[in-house]
C-alpha atoms as a PDB file:
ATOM      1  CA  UNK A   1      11.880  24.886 -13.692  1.00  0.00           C
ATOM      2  CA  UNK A   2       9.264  22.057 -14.450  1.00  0.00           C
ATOM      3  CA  UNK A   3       8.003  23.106 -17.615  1.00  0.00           C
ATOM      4  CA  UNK A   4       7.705  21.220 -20.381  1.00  0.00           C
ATOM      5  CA  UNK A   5       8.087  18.130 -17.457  1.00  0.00           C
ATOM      6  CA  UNK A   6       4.629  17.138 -18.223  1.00  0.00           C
ATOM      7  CA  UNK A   7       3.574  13.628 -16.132  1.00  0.00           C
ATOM      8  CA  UNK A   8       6.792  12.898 -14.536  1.00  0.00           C
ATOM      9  CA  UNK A   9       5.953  15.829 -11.986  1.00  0.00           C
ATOM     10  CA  UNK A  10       2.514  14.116 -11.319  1.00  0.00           C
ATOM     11  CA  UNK A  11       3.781  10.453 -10.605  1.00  0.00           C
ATOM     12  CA  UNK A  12       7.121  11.666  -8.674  1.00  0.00           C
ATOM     13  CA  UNK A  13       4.613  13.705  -6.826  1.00  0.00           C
ATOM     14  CA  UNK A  14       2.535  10.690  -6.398  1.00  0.00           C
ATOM     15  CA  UNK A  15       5.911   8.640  -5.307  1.00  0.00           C
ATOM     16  CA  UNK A  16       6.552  10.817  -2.850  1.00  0.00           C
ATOM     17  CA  UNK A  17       3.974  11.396  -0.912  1.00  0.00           C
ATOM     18  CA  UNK A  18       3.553   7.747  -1.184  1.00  0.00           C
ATOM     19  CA  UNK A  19       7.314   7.534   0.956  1.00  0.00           C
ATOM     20  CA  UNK A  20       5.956  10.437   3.204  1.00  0.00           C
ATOM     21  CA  UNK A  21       2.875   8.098   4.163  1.00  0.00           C
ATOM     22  CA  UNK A  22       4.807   5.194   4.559  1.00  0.00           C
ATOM     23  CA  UNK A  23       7.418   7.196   6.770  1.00  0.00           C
ATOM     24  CA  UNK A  24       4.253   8.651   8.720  1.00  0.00           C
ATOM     25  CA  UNK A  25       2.452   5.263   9.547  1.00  0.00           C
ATOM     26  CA  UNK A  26       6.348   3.910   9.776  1.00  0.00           C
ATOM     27  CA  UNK A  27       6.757   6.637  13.117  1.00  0.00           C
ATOM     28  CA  UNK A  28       3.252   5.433  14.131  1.00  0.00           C
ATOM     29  CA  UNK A  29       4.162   1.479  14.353  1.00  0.00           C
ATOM     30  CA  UNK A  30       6.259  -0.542  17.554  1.00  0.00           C
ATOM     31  CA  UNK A  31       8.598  -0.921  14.808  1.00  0.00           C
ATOM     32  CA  UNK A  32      10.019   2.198  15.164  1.00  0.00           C
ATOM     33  CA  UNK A  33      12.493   1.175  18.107  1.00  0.00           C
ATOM     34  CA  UNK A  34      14.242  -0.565  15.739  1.00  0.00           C
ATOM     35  CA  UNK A  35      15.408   2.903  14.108  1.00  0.00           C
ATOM     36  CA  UNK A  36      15.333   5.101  17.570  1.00  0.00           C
ATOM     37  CA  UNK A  37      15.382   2.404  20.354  1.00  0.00           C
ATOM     38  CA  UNK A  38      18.437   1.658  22.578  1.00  0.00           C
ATOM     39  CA  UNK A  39      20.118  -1.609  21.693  1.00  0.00           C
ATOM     40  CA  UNK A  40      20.943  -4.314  23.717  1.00  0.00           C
ATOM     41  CA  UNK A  41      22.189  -8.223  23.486  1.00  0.00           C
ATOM     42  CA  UNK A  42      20.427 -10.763  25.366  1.00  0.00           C
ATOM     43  CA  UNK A  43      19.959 -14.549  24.600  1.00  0.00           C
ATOM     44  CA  UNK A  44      17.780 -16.594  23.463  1.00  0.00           C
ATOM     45  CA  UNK A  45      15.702 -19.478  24.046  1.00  0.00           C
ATOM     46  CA  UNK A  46      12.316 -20.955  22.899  1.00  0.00           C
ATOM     47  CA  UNK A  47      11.582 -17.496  21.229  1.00  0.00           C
ATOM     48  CA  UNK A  48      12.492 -15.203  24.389  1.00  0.00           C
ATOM     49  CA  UNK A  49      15.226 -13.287  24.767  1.00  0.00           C
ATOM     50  CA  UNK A  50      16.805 -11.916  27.755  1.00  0.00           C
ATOM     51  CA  UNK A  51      18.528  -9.255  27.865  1.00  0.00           C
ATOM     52  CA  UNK A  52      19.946  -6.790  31.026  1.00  0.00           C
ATOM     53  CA  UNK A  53      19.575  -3.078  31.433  1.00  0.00           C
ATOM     54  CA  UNK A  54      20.766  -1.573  34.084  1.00  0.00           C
ATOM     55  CA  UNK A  55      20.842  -4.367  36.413  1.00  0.00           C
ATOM     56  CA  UNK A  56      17.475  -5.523  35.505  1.00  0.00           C
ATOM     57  CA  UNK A  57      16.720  -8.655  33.500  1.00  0.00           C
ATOM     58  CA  UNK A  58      13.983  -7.719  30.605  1.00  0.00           C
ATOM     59  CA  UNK A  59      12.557 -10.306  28.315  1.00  0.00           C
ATOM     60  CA  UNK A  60      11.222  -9.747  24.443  1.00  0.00           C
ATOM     61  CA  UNK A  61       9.523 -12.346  22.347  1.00  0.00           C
ATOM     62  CA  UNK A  62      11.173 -13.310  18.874  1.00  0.00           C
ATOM     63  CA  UNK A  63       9.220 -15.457  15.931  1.00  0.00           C
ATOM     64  CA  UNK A  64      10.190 -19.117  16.566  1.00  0.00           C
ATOM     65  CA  UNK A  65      11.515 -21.178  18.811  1.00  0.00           C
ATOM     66  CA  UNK A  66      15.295 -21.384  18.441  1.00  0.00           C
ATOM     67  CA  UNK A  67      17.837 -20.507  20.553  1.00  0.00           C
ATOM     68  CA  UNK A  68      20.912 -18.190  20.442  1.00  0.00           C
ATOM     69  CA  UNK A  69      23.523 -16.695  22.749  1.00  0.00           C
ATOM     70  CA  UNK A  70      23.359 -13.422  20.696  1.00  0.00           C
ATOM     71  CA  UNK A  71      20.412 -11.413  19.951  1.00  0.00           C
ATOM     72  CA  UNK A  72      20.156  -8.147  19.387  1.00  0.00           C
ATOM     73  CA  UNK A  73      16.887  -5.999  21.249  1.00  0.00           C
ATOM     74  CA  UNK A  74      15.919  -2.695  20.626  1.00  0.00           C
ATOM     75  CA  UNK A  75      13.781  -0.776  22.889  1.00  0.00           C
ATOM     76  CA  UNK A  76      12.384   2.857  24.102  1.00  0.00           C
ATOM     77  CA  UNK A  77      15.471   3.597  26.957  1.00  0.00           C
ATOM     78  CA  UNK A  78      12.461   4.678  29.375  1.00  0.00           C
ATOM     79  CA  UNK A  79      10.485   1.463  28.741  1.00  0.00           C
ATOM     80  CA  UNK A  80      12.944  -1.718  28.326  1.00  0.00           C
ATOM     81  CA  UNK A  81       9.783  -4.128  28.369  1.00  0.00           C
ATOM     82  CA  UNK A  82       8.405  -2.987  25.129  1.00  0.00           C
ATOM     83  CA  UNK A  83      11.521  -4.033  24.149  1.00  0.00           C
ATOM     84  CA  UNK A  84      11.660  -6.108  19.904  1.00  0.00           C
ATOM     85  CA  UNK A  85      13.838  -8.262  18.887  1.00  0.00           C
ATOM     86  CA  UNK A  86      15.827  -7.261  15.431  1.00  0.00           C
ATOM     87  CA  UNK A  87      14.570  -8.359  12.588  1.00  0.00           C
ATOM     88  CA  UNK A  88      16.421  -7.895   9.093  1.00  0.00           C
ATOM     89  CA  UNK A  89      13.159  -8.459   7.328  1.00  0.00           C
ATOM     90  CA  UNK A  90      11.214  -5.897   8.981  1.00  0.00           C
ATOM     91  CA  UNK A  91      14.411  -3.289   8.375  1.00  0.00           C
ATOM     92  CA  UNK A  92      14.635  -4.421   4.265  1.00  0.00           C
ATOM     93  CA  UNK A  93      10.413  -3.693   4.336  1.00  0.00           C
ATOM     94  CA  UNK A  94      10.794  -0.064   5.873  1.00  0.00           C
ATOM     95  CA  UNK A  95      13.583   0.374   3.967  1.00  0.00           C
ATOM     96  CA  UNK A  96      12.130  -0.724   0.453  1.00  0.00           C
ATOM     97  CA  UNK A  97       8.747   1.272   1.270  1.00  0.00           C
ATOM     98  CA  UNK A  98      10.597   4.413   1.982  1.00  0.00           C
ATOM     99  CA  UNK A  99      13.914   4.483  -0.413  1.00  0.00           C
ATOM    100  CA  UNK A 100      12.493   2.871  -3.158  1.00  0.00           C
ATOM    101  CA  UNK A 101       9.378   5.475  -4.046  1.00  0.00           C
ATOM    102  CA  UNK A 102      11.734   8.055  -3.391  1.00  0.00           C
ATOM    103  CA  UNK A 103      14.462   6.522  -5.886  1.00  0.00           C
ATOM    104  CA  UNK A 104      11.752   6.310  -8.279  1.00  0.00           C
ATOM    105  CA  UNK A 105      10.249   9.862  -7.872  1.00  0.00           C
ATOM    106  CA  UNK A 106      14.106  10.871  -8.520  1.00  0.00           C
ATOM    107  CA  UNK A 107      14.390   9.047 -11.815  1.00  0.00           C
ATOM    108  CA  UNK A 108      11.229  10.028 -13.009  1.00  0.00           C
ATOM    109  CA  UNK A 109      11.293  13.497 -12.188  1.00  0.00           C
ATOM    110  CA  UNK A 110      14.583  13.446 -13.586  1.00  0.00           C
ATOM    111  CA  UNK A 111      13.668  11.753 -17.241  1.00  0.00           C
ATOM    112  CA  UNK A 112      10.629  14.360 -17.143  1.00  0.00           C
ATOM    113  CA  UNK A 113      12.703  17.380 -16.747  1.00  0.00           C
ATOM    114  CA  UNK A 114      15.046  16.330 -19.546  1.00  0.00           C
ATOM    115  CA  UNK A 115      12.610  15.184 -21.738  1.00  0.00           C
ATOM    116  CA  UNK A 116      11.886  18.704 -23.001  1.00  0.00           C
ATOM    117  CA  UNK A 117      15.621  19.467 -24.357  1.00  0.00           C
ATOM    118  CA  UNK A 118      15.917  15.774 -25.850  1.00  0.00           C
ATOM    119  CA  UNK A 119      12.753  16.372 -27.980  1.00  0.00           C
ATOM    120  CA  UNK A 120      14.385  20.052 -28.838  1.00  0.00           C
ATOM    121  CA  UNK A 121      17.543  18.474 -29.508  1.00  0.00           C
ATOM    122  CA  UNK A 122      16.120  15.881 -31.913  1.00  0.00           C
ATOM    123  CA  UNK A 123      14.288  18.177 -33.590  1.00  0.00           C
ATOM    124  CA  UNK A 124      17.304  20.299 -34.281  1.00  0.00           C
ATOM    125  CA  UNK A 125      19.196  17.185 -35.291  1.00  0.00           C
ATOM    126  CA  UNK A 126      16.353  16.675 -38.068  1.00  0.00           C
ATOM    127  CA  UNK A 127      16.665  20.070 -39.287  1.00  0.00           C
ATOM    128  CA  UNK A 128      13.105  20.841 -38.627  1.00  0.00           C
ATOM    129  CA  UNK A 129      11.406  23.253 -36.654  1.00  0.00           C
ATOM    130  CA  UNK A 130       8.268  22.128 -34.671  1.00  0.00           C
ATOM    131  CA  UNK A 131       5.231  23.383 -36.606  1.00  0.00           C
ATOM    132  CA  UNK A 132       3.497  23.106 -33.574  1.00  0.00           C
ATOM    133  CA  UNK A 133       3.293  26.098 -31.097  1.00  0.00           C
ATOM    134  CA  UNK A 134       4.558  28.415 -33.884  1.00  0.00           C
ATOM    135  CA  UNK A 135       1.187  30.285 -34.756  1.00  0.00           C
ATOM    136  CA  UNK A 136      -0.570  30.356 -38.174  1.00  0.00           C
ATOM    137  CA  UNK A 137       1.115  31.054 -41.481  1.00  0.00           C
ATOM    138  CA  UNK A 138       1.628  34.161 -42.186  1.00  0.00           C
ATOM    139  CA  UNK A 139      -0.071  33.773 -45.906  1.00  0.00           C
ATOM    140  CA  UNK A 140      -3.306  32.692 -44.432  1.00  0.00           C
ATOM    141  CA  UNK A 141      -3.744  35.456 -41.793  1.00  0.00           C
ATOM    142  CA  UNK A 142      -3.039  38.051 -44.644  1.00  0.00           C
ATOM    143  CA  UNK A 143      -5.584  36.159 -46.651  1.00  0.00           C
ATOM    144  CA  UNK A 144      -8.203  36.060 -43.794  1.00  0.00           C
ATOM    145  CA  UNK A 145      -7.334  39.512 -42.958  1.00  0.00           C
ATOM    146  CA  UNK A 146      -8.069  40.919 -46.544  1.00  0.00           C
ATOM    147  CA  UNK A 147     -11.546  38.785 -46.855  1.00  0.00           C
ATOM    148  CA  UNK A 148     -12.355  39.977 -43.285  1.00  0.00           C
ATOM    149  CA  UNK A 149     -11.841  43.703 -44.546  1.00  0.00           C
ATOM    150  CA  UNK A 150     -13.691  43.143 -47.579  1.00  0.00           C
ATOM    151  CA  UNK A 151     -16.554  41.963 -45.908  1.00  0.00           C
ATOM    152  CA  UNK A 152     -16.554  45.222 -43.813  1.00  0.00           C
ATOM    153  CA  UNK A 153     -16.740  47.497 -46.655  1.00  0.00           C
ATOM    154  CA  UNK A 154     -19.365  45.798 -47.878  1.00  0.00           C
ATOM    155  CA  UNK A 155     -21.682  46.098 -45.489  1.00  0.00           C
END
């Protein structure tokens, strides 16, 4: 199925395990409750946020000092302190890291595979056949055949 692919399936190869690393450290990082973590509202005020779970009030830091009456927190549901505050930036990052190497890999794997029947299909168009790959012409191997057999007898 990848023949005739040539370097696409290198550099998609290369794009995706650069997404799989990025997804690995991703899993690795605090960040992560941002995907998995339970959300909750709290609000905010000189870069803390308070928030409640279950009866308990739980604060989380957030860059700045502004205030807000709606923030949202995400956080392990067995651990509300290690609770972080959303942040749209840090989401676009992961985001961009993971789906954009993986878009690319696509495409390029993609343009690689096809490449193969294009240059067939231009070739065809032109009327020629591809002198490369086909073997040697047939008037030359008879030729080197007959010297070669010559040369035999003669010895």
């Amino acid at each position: 199925m990848l023949d005739g692919a040539g370097w696409s399936v290198g550099l998609a190869a290369a794009l995706f395990a650069f997404a799989l690393l990025f997804l690995a450290l991703d899993f690795q990082s605090p960040q992560i409750v941002l995907w998995t973590g339970q959300r909750a509202v709290g609000t905010e005020q000189n870069g803390l946020v308070t928030f409640y779970w279950k009866h308990h009030a739980y604060t989380a830091t957030t860059p700045g000092t502004g205030s807000a009456k709606a923030v949202s927190v995400y956080f392990p549901p067995g651990n509300p302190d290690a609770a972080v505050a959303e942040s749209i930036p840090d989401r676009l990052t992961a985001v961009a890291l993971f789906a954009v190497p993986v878009a690319a890999g696509v495409v390029v794997l993609a343009v690689g595979l096809t490449r193969k029947r294009r240059w067939a299909r231009r070739l065809d168009r032109k009327g020629a056949t591809s002198a490369f790959g086909a073997g040697l012409d047939e008037d030359f191997v008879a030729r080197r055949l007959q010297e070669r057999r010559g040369s035999q007898d003669r010895q």
